[in-house]
Protein backbone atom coordinates (compact mmCIF):
# COMPACT_ATOMS: atom_id res chain seq x y z
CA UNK A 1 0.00 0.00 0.00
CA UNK A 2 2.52 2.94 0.68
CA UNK A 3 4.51 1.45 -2.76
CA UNK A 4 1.76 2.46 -4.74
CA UNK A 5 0.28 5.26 -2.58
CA UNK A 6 1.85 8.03 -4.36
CA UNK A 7 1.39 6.50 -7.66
CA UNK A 8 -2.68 5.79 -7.21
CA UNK A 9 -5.23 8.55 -8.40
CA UNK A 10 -8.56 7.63 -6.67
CA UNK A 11 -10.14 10.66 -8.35
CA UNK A 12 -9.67 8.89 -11.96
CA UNK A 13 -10.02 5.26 -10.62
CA UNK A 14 -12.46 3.12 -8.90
CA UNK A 15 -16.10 4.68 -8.91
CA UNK A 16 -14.68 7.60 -10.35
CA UNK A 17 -13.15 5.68 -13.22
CA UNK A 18 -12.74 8.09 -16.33
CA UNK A 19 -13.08 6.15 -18.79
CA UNK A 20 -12.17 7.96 -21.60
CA UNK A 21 -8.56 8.19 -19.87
CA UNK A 22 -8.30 4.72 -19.83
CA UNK A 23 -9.70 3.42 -22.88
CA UNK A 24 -7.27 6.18 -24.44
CA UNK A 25 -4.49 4.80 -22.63
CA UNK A 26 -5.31 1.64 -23.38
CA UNK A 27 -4.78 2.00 -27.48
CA UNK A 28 -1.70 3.60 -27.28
CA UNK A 29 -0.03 1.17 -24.79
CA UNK A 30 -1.57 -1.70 -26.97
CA UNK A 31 0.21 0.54 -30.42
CA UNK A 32 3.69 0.86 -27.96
CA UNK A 33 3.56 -2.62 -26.97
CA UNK A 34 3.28 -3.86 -30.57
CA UNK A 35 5.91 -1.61 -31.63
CA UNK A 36 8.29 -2.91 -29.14
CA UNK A 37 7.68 -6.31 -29.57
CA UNK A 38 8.94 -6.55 -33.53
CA UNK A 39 12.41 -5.31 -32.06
CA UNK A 40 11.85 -7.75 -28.42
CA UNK A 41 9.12 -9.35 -26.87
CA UNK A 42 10.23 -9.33 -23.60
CA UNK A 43 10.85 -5.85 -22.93
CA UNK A 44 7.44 -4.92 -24.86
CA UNK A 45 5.87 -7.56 -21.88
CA UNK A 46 7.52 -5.51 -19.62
CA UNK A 47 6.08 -2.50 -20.69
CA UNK A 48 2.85 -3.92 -20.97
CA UNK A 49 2.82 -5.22 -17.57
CA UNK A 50 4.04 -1.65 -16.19
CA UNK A 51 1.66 0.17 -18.41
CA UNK A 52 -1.87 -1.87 -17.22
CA UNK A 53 -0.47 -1.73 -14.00
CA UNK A 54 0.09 2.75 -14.11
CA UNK A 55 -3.82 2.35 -15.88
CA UNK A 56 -4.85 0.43 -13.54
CA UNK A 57 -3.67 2.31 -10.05
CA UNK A 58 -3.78 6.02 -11.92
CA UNK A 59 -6.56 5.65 -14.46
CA UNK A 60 -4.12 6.93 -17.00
CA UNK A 61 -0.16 6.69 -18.36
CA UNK A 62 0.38 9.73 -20.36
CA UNK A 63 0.48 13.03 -17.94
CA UNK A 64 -2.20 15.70 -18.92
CA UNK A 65 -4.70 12.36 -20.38
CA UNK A 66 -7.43 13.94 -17.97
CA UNK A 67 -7.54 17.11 -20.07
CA UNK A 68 -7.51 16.04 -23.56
CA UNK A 69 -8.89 12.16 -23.36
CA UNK A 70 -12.27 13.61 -22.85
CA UNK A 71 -12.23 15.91 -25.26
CA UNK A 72 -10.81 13.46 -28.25
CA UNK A 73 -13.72 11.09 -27.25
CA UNK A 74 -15.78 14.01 -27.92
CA UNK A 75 -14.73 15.13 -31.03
CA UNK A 76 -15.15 11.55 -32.41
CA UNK A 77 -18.30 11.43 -31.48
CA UNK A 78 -17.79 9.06 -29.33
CA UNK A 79 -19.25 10.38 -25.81
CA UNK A 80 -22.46 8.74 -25.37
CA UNK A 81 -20.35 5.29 -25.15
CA UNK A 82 -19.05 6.63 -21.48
CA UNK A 83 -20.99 6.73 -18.20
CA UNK A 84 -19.59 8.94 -15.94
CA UNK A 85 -19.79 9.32 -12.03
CA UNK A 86 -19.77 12.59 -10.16
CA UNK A 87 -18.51 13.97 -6.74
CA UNK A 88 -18.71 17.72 -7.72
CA UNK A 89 -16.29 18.36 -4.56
CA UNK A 90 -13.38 16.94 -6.21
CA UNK A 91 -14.04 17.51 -9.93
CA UNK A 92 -11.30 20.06 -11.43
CA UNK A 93 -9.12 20.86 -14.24
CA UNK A 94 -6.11 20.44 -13.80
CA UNK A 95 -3.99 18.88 -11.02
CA UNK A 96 -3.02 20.15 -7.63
CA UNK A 97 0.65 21.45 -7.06
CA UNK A 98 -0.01 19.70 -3.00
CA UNK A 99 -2.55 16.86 -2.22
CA UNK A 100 -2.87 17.16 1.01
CA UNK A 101 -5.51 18.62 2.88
CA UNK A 102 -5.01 20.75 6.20
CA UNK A 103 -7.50 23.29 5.20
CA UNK A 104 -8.13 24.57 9.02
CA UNK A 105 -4.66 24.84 9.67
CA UNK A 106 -3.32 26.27 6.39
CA UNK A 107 -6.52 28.93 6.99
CA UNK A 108 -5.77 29.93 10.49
CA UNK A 109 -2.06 30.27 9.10
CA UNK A 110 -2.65 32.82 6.31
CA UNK A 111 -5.08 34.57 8.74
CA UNK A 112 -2.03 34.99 10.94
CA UNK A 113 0.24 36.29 8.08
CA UNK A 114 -2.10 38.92 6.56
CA UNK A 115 -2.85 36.71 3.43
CA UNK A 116 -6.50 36.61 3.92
CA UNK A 117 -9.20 38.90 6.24
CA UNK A 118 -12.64 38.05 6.98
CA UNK A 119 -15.19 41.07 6.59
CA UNK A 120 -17.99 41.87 8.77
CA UNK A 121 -20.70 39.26 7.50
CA UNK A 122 -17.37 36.86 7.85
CA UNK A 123 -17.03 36.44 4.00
CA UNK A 124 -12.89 36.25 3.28
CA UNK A 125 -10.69 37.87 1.18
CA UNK A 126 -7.33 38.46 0.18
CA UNK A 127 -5.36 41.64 2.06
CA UNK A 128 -4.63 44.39 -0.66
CA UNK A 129 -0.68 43.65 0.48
CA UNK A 130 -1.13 40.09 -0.62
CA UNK A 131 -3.28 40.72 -3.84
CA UNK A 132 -1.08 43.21 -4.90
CA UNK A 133 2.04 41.36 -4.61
CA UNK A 134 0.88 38.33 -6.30
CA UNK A 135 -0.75 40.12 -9.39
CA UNK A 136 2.78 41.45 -9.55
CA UNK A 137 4.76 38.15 -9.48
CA UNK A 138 1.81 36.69 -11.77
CA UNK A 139 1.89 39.24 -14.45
CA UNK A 140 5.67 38.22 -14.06
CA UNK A 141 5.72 34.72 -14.71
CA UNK A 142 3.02 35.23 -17.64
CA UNK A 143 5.71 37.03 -19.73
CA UNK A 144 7.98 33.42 -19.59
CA UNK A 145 7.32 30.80 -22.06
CA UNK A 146 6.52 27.43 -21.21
CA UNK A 147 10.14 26.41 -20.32
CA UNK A 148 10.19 29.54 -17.75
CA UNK A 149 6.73 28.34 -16.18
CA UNK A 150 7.84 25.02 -15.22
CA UNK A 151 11.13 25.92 -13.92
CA UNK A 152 9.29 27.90 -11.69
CA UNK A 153 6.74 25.37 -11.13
CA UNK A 154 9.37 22.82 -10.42
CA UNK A 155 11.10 25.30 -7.53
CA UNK A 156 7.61 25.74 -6.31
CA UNK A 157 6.81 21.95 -5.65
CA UNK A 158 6.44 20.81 -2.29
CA UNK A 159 9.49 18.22 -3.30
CA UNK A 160 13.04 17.83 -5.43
CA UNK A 161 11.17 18.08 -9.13
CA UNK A 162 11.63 18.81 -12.47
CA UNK A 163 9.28 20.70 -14.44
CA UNK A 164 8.76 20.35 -18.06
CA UNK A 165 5.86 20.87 -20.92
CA UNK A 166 3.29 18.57 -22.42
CA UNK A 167 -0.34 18.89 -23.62
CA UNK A 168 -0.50 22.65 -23.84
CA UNK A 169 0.88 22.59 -19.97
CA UNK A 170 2.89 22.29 -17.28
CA UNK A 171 4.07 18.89 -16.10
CA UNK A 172 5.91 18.25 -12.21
CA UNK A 173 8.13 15.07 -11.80
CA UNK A 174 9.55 13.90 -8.65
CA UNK A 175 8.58 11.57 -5.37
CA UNK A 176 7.02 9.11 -7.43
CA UNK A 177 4.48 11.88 -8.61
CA UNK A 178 3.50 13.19 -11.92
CA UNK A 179 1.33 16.07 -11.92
CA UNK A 180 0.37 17.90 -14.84
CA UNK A 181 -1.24 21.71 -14.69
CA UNK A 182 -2.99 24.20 -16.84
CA UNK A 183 -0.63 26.93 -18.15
CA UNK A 184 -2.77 29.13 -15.86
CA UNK A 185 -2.96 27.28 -12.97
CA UNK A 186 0.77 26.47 -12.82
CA UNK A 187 1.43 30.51 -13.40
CA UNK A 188 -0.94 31.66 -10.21
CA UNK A 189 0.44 28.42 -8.02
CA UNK A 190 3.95 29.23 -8.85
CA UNK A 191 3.35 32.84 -8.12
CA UNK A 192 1.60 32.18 -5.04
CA UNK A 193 3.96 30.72 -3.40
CA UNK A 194 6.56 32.65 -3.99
CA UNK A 195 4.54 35.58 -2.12
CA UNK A 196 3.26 33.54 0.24
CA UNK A 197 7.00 33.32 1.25
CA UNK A 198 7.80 36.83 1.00
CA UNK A 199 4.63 36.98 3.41
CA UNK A 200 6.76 34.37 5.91
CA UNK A 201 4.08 31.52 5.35
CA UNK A 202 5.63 28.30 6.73
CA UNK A 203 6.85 25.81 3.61
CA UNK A 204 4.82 23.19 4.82
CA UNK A 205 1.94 25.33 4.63
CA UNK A 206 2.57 27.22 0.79
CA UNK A 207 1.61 24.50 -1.72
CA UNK A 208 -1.69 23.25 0.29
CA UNK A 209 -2.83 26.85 0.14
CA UNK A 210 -2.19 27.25 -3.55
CA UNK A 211 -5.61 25.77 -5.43
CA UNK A 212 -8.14 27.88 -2.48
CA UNK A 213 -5.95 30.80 -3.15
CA UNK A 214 -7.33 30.99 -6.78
CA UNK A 215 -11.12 31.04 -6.07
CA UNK A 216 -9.59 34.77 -5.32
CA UNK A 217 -8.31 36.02 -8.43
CA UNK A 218 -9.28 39.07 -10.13
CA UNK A 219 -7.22 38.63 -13.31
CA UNK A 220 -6.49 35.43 -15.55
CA UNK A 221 -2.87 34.30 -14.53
CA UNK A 222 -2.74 33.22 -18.60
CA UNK A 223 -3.73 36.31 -20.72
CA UNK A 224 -4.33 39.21 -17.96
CA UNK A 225 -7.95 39.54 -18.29
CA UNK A 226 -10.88 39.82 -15.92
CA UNK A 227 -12.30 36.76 -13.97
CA UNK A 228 -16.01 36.38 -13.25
CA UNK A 229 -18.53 33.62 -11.20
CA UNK A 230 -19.92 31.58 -13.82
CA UNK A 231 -21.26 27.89 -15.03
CA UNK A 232 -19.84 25.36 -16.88
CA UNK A 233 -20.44 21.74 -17.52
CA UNK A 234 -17.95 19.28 -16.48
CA UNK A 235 -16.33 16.03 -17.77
CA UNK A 236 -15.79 13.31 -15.56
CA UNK A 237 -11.91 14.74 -15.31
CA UNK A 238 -13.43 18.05 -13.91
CA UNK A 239 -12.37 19.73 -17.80
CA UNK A 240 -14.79 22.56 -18.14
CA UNK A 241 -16.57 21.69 -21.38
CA UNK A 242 -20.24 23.49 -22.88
CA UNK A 243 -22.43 20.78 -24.77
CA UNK A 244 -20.34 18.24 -25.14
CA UNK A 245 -21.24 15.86 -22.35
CA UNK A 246 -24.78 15.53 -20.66
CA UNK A 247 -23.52 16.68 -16.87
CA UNK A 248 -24.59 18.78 -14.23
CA UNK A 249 -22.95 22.39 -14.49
CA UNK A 250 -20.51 24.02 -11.62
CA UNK A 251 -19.84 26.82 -11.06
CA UNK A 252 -16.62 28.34 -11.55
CA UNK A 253 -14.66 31.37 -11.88
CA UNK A 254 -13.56 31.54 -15.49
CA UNK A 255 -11.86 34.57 -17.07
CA UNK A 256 -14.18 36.40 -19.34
CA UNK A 257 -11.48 36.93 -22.18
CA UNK A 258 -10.16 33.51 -22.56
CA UNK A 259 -12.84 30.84 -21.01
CA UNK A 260 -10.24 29.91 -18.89
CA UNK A 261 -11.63 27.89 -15.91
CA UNK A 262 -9.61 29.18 -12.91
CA UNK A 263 -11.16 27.28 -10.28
CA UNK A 264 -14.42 25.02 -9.43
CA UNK A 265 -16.33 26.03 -6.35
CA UNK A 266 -17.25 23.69 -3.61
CA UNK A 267 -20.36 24.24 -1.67
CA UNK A 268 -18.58 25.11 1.15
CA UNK A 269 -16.36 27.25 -0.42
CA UNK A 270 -17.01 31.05 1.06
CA UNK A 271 -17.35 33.24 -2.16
CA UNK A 272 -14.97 36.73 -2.17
């Protein structure tokens, strides 16, 4: 159990199977496997072994197959084929930078630091010191290309990793993880913990903090533009989609320039 621990994704397995990820996954391991097999057979068992075992435990092999699985499927018309099963609370776009979940103690920290304030009728925000400083280090990782992101990404990561690209994103290797992000998400995580830092926010308490940070964003970490409450259907990977699969909408905050879907509000979440 703690072998595979880091390596299992419950949110794409088990009743929350998306299928689309590993049907995907499926063909191309099958198309590697035979591949590898005209030059040896027993390395391409090996790699089919390893493969069904990654689909098997993750739901998927190639980093960033939650994002564009479902939307192949759907652009081959091939949706209706795939039942899928909902926990709104956990759906989302894009991976988390931490997976772990301390949300009264990482709170009660960035209350003590000036991140966030509650108002009167005890809705929260973020300080104008914080706000202002992250816009700032967001507008400056925006300017870097994809190369820039995930260096920045990778320093950002809870552990030793190394960033790269794939799938119009960011991906974050290292601990036996493999996390992909959205060009925008990895741009306001990366940026928010560098301020958080500057703002003397424990370590242990900056990547946890990253994904609720973004239900506060006033500007798109991707193209600059303004962010708004909205709806949006979602896959069974949490990618915000309109039409193309019969689910209940969520809503979001999205930028209103690009579409970009920024983050996915729980019902407990406490709205800015």
């Amino acid at each position: 159990m703690a072998f595979t621990g880091p390596i299992r994704r419950p949110e794409y397995t088990g009743e929350r199977r998306c299928w689309p990820c590993t049907v995907v996954n499926v063909v191309l391991l099958l198309v590697i496997t035979a591949a590898i097999a005209v030059l040896s057979v027993p390395v391409a068992l090996v790699v089919a072994i390893g493969g069904a075992a990654l689909v098997y435990l993750r739901g998927y092999v190639v980093p960033g197959t939650p994002e564009f699985a479902p939307k192949l499927v759907a652009r081959l018309g091939l949706s209706s084929l795939f039942e899928y099963a909902h926990d709104e609370g956990e759906e989302r776009r894009s991976d988390e930078l931490s997976a772990e979940t301390r949300g009264e103690d990482v709170l009660f920290t960035l209350f003590e630091r000036g991140v966030i304030r509650e108002d009167a009728d005890g809705a929260l925000f973020l300080s104008d010191a914080f706000w202002s400083a992250w816009e700032a280090e967001i507008a400056t990782l925006r300017d870097r290309d994809d190369d820039g992101v995930a260096a920045a990404v990778a320093a950002a990561a809870p552990f030793e990793a190394a960033g790269g690209t794939r799938f119009d994103g960011i991906t974050v290797e290292g601990n036996g993880q493999s996390i992909w992000l959205s060009r925008a998400h990895a741009i306001a995580d990366a940026a928010a913990v560098r301020t958080l830092a500057d703002f003397d926010v424990p370590e242990s308490a900056r990547a946890p903090a990253t994904t609720a940070l973004r239900m506060f964003l006033e500007v798109c970490p991707r193209c600059g533009g303004p962010t708004a409450e909205t709806t949006t259907a979602s896959d069974c990977c949490g990618s915000g989609t309109v039409g193309s699969f019969d689910t209940p909408e969520n809503e979001v905050l999205a930028c209103t320039d690009c579409g970009e879907i920024l983050y996915v509000y729980d019902e407990a979440d406490e709205r800015k």
